[in-house]
PDB file of N, CA and C in Angstrom:
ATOM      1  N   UNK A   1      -0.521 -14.407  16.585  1.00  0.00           N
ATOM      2  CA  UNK A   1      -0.434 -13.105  15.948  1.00  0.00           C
ATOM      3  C   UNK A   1      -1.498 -12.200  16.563  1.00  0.00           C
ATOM      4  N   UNK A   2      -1.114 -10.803  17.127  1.00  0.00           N
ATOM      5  CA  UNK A   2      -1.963 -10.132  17.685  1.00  0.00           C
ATOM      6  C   UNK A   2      -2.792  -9.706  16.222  1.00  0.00           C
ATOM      7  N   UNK A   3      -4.365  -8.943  16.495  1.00  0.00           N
ATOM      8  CA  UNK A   3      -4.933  -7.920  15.900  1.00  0.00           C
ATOM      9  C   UNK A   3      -4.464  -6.838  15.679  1.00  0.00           C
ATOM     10  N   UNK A   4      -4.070  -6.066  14.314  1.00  0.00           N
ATOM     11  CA  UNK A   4      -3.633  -4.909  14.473  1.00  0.00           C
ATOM     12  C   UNK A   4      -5.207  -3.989  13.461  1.00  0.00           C
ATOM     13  N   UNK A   5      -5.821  -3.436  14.517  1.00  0.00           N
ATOM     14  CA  UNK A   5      -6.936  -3.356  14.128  1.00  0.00           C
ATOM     15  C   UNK A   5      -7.121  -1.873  12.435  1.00  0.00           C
ATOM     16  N   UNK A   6      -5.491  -1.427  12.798  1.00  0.00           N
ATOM     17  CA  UNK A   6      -5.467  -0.313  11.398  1.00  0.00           C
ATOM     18  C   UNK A   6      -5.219  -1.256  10.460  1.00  0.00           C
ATOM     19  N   UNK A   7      -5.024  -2.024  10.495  1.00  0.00           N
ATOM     20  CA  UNK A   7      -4.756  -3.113   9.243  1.00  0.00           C
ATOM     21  C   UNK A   7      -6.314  -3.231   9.310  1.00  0.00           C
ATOM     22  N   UNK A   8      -6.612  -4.128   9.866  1.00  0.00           N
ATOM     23  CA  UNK A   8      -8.130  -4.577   9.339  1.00  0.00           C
ATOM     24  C   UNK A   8      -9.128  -3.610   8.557  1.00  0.00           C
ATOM     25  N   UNK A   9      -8.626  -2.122   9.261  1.00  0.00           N
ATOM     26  CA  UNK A   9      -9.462  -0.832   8.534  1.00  0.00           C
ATOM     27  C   UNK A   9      -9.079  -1.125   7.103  1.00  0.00           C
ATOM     28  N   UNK A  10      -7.597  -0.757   7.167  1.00  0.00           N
ATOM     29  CA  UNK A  10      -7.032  -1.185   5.490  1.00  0.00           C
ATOM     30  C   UNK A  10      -6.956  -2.151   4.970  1.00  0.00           C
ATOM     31  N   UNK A  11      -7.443  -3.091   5.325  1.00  0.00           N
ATOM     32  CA  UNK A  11      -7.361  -4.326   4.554  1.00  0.00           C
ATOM     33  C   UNK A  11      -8.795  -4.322   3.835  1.00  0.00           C
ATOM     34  N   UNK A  12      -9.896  -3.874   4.318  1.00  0.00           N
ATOM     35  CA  UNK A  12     -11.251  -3.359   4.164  1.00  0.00           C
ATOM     36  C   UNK A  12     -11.292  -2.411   3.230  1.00  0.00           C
ATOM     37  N   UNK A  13     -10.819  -1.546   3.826  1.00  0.00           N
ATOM     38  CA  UNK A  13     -10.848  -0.471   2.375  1.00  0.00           C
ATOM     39  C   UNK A  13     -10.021  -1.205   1.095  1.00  0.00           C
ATOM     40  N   UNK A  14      -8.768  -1.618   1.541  1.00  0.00           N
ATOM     41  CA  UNK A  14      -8.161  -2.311  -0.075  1.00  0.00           C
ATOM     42  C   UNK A  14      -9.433  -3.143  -0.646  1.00  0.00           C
ATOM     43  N   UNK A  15     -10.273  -3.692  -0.302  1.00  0.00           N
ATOM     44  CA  UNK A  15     -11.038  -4.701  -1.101  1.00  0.00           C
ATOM     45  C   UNK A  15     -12.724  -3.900  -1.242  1.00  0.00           C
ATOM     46  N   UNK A  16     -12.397  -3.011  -0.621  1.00  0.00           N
ATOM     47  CA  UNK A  16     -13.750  -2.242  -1.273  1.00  0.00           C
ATOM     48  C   UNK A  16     -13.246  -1.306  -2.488  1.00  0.00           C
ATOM     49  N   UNK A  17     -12.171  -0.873  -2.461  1.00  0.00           N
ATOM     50  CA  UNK A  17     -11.929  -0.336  -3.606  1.00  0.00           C
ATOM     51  C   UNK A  17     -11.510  -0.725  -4.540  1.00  0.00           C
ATOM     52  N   UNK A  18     -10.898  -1.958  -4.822  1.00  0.00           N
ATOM     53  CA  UNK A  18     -10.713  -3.205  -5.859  1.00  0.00           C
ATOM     54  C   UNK A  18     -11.763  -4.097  -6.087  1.00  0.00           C
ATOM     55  N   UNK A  19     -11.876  -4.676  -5.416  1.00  0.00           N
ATOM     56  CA  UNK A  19     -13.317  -5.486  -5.530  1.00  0.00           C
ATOM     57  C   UNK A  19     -14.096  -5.071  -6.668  1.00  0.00           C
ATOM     58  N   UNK A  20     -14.711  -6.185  -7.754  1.00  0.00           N
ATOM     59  CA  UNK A  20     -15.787  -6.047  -8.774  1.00  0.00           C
ATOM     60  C   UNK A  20     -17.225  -6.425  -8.200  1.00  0.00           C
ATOM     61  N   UNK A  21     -17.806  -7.049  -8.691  1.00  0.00           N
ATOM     62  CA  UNK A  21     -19.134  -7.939  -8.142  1.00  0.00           C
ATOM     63  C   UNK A  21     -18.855  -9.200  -7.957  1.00  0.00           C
ATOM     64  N   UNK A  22     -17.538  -9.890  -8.266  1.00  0.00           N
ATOM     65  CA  UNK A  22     -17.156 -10.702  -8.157  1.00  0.00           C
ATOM     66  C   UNK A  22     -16.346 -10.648  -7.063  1.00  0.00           C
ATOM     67  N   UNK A  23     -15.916 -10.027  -6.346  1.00  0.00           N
ATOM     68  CA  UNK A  23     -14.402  -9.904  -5.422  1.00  0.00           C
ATOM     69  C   UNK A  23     -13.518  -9.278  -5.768  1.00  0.00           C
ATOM     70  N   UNK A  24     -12.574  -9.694  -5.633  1.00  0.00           N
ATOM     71  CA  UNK A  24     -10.941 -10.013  -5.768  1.00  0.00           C
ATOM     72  C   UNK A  24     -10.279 -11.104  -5.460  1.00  0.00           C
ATOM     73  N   UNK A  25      -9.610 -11.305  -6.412  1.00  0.00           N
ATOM     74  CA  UNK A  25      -8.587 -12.818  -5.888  1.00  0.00           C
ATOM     75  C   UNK A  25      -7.658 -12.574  -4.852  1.00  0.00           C
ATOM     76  N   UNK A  26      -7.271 -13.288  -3.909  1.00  0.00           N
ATOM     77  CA  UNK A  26      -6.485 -12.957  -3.612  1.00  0.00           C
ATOM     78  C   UNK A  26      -4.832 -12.967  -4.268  1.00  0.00           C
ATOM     79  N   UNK A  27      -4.602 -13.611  -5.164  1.00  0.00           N
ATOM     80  CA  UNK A  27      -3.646 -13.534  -5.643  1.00  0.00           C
ATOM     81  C   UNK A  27      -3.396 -11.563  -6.828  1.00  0.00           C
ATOM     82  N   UNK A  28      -4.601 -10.885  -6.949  1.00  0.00           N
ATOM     83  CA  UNK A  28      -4.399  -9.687  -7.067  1.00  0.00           C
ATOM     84  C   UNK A  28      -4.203  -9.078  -5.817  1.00  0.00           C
ATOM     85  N   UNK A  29      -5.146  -9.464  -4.566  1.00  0.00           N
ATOM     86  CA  UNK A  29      -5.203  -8.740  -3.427  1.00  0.00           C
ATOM     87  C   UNK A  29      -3.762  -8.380  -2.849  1.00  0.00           C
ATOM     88  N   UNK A  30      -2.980  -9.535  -2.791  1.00  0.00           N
ATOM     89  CA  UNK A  30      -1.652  -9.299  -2.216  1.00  0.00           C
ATOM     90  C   UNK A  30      -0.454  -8.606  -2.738  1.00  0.00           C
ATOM     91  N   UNK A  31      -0.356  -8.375  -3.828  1.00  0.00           N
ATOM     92  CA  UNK A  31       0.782  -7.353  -4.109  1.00  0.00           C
ATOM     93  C   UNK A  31       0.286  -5.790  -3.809  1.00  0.00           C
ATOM     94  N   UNK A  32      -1.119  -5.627  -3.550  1.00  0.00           N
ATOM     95  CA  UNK A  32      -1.494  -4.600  -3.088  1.00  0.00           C
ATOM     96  C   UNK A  32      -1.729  -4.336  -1.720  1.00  0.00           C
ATOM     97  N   UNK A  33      -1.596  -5.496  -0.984  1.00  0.00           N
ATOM     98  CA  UNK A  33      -1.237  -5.554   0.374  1.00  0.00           C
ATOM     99  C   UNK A  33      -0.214  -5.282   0.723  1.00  0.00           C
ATOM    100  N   UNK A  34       0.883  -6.043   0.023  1.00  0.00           N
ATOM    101  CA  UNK A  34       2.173  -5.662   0.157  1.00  0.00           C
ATOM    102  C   UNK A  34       3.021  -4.311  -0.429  1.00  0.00           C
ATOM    103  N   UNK A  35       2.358  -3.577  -1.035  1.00  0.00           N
ATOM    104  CA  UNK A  35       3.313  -2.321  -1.306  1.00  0.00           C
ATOM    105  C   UNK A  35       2.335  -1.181  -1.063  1.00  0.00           C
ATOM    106  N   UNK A  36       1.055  -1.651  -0.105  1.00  0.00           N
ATOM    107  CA  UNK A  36       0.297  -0.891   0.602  1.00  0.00           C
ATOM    108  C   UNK A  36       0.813  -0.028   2.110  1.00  0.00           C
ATOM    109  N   UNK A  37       1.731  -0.294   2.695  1.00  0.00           N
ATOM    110  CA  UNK A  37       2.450  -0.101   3.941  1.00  0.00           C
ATOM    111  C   UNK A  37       2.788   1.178   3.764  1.00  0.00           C
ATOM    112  N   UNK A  38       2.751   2.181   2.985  1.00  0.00           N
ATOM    113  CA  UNK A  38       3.017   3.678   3.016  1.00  0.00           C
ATOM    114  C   UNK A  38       4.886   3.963   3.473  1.00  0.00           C
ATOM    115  N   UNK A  39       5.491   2.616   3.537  1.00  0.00           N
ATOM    116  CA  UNK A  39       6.896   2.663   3.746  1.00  0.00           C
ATOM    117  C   UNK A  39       7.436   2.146   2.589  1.00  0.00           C
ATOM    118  N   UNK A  40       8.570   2.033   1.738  1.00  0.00           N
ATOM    119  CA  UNK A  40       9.214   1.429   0.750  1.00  0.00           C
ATOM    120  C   UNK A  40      10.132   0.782   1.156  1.00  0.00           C
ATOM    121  N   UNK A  41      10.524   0.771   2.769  1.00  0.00           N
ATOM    122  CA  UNK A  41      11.304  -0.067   3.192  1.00  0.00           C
ATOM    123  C   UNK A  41      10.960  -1.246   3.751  1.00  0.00           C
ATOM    124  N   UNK A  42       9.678  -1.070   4.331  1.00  0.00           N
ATOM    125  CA  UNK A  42       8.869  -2.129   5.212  1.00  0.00           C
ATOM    126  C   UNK A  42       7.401  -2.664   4.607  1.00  0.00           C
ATOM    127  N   UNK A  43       7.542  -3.756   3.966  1.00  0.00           N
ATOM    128  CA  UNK A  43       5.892  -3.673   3.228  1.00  0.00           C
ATOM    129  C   UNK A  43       5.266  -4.485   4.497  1.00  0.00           C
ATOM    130  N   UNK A  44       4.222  -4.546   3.933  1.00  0.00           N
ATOM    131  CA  UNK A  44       2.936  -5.601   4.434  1.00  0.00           C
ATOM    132  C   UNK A  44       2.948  -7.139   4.646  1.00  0.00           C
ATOM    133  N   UNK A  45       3.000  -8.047   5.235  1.00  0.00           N
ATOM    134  CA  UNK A  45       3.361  -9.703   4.572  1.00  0.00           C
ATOM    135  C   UNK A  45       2.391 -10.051   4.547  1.00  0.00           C
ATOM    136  N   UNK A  46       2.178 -11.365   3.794  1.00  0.00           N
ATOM    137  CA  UNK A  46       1.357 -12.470   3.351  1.00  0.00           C
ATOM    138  C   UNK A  46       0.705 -12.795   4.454  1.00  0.00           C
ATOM    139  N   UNK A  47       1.340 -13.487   5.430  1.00  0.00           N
ATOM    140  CA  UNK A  47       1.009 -13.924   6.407  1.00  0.00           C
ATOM    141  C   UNK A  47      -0.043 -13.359   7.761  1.00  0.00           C
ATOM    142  N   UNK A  48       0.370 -11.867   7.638  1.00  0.00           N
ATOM    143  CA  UNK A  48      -0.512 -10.816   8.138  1.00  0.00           C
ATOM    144  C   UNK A  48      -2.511 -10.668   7.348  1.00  0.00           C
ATOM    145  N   UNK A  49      -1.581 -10.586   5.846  1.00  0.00           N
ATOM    146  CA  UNK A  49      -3.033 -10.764   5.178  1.00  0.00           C
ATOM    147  C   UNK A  49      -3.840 -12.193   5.162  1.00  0.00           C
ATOM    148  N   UNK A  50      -3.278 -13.246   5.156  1.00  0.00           N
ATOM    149  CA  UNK A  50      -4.222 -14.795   5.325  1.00  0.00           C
ATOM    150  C   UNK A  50      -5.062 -14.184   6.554  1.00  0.00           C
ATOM    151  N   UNK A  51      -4.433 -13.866   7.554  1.00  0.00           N
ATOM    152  CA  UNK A  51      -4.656 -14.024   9.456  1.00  0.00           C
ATOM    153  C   UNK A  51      -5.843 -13.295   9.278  1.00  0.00           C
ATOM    154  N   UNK A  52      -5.579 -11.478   8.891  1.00  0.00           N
ATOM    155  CA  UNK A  52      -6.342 -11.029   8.887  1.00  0.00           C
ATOM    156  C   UNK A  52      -7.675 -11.190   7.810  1.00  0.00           C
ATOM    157  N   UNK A  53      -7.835 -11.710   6.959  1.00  0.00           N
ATOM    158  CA  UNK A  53      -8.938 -11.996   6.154  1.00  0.00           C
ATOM    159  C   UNK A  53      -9.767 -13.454   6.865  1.00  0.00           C
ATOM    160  N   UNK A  54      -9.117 -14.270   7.316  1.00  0.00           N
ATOM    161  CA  UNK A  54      -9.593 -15.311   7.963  1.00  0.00           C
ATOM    162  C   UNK A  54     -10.633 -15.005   9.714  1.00  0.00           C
ATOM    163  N   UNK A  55      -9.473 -13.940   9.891  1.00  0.00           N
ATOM    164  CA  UNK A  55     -10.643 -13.380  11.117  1.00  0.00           C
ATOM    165  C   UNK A  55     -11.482 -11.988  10.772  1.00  0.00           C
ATOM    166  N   UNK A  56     -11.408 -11.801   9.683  1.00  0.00           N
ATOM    167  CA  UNK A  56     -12.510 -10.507   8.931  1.00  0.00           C
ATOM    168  C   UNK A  56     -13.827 -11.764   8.698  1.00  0.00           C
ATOM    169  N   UNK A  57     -13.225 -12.730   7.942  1.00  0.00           N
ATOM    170  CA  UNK A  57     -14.631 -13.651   7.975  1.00  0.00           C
ATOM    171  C   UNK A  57     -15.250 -14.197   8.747  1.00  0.00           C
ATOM    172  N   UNK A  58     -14.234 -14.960  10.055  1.00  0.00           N
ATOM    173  CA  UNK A  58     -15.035 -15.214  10.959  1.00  0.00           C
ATOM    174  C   UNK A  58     -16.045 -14.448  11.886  1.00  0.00           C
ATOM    175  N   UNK A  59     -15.400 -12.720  11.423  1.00  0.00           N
ATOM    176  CA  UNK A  59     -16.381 -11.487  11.806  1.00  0.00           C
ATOM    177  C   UNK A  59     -17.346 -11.444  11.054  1.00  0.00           C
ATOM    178  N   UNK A  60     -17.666 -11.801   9.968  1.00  0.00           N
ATOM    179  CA  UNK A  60     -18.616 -11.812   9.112  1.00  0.00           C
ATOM    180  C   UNK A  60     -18.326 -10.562   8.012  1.00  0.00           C
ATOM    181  N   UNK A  61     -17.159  -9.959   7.884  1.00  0.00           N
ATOM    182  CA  UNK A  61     -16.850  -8.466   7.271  1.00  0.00           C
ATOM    183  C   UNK A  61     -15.992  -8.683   5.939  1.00  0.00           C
ATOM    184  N   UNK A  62     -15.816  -9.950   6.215  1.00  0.00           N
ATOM    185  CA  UNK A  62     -15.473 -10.382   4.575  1.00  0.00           C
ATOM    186  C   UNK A  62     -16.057 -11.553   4.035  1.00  0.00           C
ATOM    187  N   UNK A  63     -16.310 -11.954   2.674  1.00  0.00           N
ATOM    188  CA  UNK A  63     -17.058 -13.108   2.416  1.00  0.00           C
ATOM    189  C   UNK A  63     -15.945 -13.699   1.824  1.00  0.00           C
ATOM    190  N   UNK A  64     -15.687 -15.209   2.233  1.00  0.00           N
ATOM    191  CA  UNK A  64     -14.650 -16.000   1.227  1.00  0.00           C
ATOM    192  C   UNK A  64     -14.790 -16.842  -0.076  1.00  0.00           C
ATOM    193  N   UNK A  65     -14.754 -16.900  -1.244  1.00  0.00           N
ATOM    194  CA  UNK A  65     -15.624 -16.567  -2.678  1.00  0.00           C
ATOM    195  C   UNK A  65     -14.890 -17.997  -3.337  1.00  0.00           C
ATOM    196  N   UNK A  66     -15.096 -19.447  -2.854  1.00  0.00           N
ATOM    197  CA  UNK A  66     -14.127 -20.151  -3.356  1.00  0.00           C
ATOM    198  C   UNK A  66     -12.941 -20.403  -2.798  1.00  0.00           C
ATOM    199  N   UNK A  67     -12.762 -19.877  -2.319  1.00  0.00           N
ATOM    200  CA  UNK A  67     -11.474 -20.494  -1.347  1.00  0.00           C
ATOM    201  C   UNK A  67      -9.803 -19.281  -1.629  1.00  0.00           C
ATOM    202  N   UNK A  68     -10.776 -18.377  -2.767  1.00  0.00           N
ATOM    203  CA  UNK A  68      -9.839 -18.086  -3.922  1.00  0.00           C
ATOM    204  C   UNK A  68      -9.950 -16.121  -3.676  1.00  0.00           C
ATOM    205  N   UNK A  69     -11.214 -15.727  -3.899  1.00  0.00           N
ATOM    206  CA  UNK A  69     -10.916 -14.550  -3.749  1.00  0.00           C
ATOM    207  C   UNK A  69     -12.309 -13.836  -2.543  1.00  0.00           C
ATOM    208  N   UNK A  70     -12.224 -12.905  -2.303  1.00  0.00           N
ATOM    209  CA  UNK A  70     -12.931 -12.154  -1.059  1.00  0.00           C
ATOM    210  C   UNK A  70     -14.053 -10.889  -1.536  1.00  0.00           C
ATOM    211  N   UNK A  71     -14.850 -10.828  -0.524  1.00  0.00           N
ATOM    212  CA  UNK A  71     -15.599  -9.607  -1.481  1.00  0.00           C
ATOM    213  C   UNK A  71     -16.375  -9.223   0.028  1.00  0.00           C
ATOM    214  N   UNK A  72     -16.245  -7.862   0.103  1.00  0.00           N
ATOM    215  CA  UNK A  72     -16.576  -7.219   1.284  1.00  0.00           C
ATOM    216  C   UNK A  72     -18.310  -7.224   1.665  1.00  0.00           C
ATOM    217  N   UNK A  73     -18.761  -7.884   2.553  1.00  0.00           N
ATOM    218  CA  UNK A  73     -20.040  -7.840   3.407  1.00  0.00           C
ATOM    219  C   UNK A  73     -20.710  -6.788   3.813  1.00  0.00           C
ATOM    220  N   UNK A  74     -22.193  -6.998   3.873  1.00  0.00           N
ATOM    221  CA  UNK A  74     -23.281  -5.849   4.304  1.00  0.00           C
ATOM    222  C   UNK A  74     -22.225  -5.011   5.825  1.00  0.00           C
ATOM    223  N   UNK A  75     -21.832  -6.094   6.741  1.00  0.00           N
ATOM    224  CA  UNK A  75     -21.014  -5.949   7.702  1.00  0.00           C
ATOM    225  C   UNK A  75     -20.158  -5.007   7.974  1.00  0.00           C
ATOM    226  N   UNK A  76     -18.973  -5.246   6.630  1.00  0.00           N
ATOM    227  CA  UNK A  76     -18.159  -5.244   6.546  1.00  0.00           C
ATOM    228  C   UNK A  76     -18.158  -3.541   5.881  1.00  0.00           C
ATOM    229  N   UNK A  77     -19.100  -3.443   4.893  1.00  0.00           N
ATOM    230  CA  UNK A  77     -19.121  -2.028   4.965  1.00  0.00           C
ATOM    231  C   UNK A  77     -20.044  -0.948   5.941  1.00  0.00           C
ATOM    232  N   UNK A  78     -20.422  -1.661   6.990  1.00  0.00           N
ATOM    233  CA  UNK A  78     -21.276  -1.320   8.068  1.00  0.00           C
ATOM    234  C   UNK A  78     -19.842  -0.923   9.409  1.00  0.00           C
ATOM    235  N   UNK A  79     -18.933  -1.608   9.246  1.00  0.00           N
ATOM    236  CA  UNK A  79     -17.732  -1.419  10.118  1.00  0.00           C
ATOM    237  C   UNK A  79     -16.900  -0.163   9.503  1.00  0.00           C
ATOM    238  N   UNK A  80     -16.905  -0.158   8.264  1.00  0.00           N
ATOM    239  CA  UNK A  80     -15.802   0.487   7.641  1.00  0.00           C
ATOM    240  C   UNK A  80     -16.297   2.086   7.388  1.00  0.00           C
ATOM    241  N   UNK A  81     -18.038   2.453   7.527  1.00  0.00           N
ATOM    242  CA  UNK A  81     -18.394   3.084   8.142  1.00  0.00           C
ATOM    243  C   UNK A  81     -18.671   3.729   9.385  1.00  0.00           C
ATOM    244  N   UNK A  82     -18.506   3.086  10.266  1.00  0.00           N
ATOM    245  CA  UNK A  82     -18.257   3.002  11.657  1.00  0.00           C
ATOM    246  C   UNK A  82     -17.154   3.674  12.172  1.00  0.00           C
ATOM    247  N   UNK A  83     -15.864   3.054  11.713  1.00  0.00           N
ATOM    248  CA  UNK A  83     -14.812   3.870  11.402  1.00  0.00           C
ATOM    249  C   UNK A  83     -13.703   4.722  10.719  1.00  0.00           C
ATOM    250  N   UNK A  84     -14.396   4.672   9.740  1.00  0.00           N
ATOM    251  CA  UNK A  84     -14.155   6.109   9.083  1.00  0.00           C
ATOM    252  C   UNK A  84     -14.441   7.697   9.268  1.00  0.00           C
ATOM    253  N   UNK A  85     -13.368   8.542   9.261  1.00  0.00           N
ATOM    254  CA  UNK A  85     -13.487  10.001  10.143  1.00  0.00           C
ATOM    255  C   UNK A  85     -14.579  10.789   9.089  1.00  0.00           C
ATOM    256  N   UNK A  86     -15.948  11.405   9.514  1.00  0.00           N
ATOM    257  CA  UNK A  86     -16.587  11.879   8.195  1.00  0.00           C
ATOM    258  C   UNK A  86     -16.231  13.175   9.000  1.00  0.00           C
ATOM    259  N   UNK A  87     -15.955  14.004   7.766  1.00  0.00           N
ATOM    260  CA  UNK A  87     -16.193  15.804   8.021  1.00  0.00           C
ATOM    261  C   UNK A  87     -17.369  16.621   8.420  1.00  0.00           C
ATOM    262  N   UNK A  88     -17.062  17.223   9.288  1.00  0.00           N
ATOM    263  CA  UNK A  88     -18.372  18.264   9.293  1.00  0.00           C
ATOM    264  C   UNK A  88     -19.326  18.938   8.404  1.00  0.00           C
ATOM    265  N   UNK A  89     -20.260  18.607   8.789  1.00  0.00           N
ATOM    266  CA  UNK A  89     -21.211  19.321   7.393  1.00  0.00           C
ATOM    267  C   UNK A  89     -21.435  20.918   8.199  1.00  0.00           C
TER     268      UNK A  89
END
């Protein structure tokens, strides 16, 4: 499976903006993965999200919390700053 690196942006932002102090499970994470795709014809799959959270961690940009749910890294919001467009002041 290639990198599709706008996913990884959004897969980042989905769990910084869900995420408690605890994470997110992934079993919440994924129906919001999946009807995250901005299409109603074409969602997101499962399989895309394992891949990509497994190599967000081996980046160090996600933490894996139990085996069970994820919670975004010093890293991880150090990237998601990185690339995010800020406006002109």
């Amino acid at each position: 499976m290639r990198r599709n690196l706008n996913h990884v942006k959004h897969l980042l932002d989905l769990v910084q903006a869900h995420a408690d102090e605890e994470g997110i499970s992934m079993i919440d994470l994924l129906p919001k993965w999946e009807e995250s795709s901005g299409n109603p014809e074409v969602s997101l799959l499962e399989p895309e999200l394992i891949y990509l959270v497994n190599r967000c961690a081996d980046a160090g940009y996600l933490a894996v919390i139990g085996g069970h749910s994820v919670q975004l890294t010093w890293a991880g919001h150090d990237y998601l700053d990185s690339v995010t467009v800020k406006p002109l002041a």
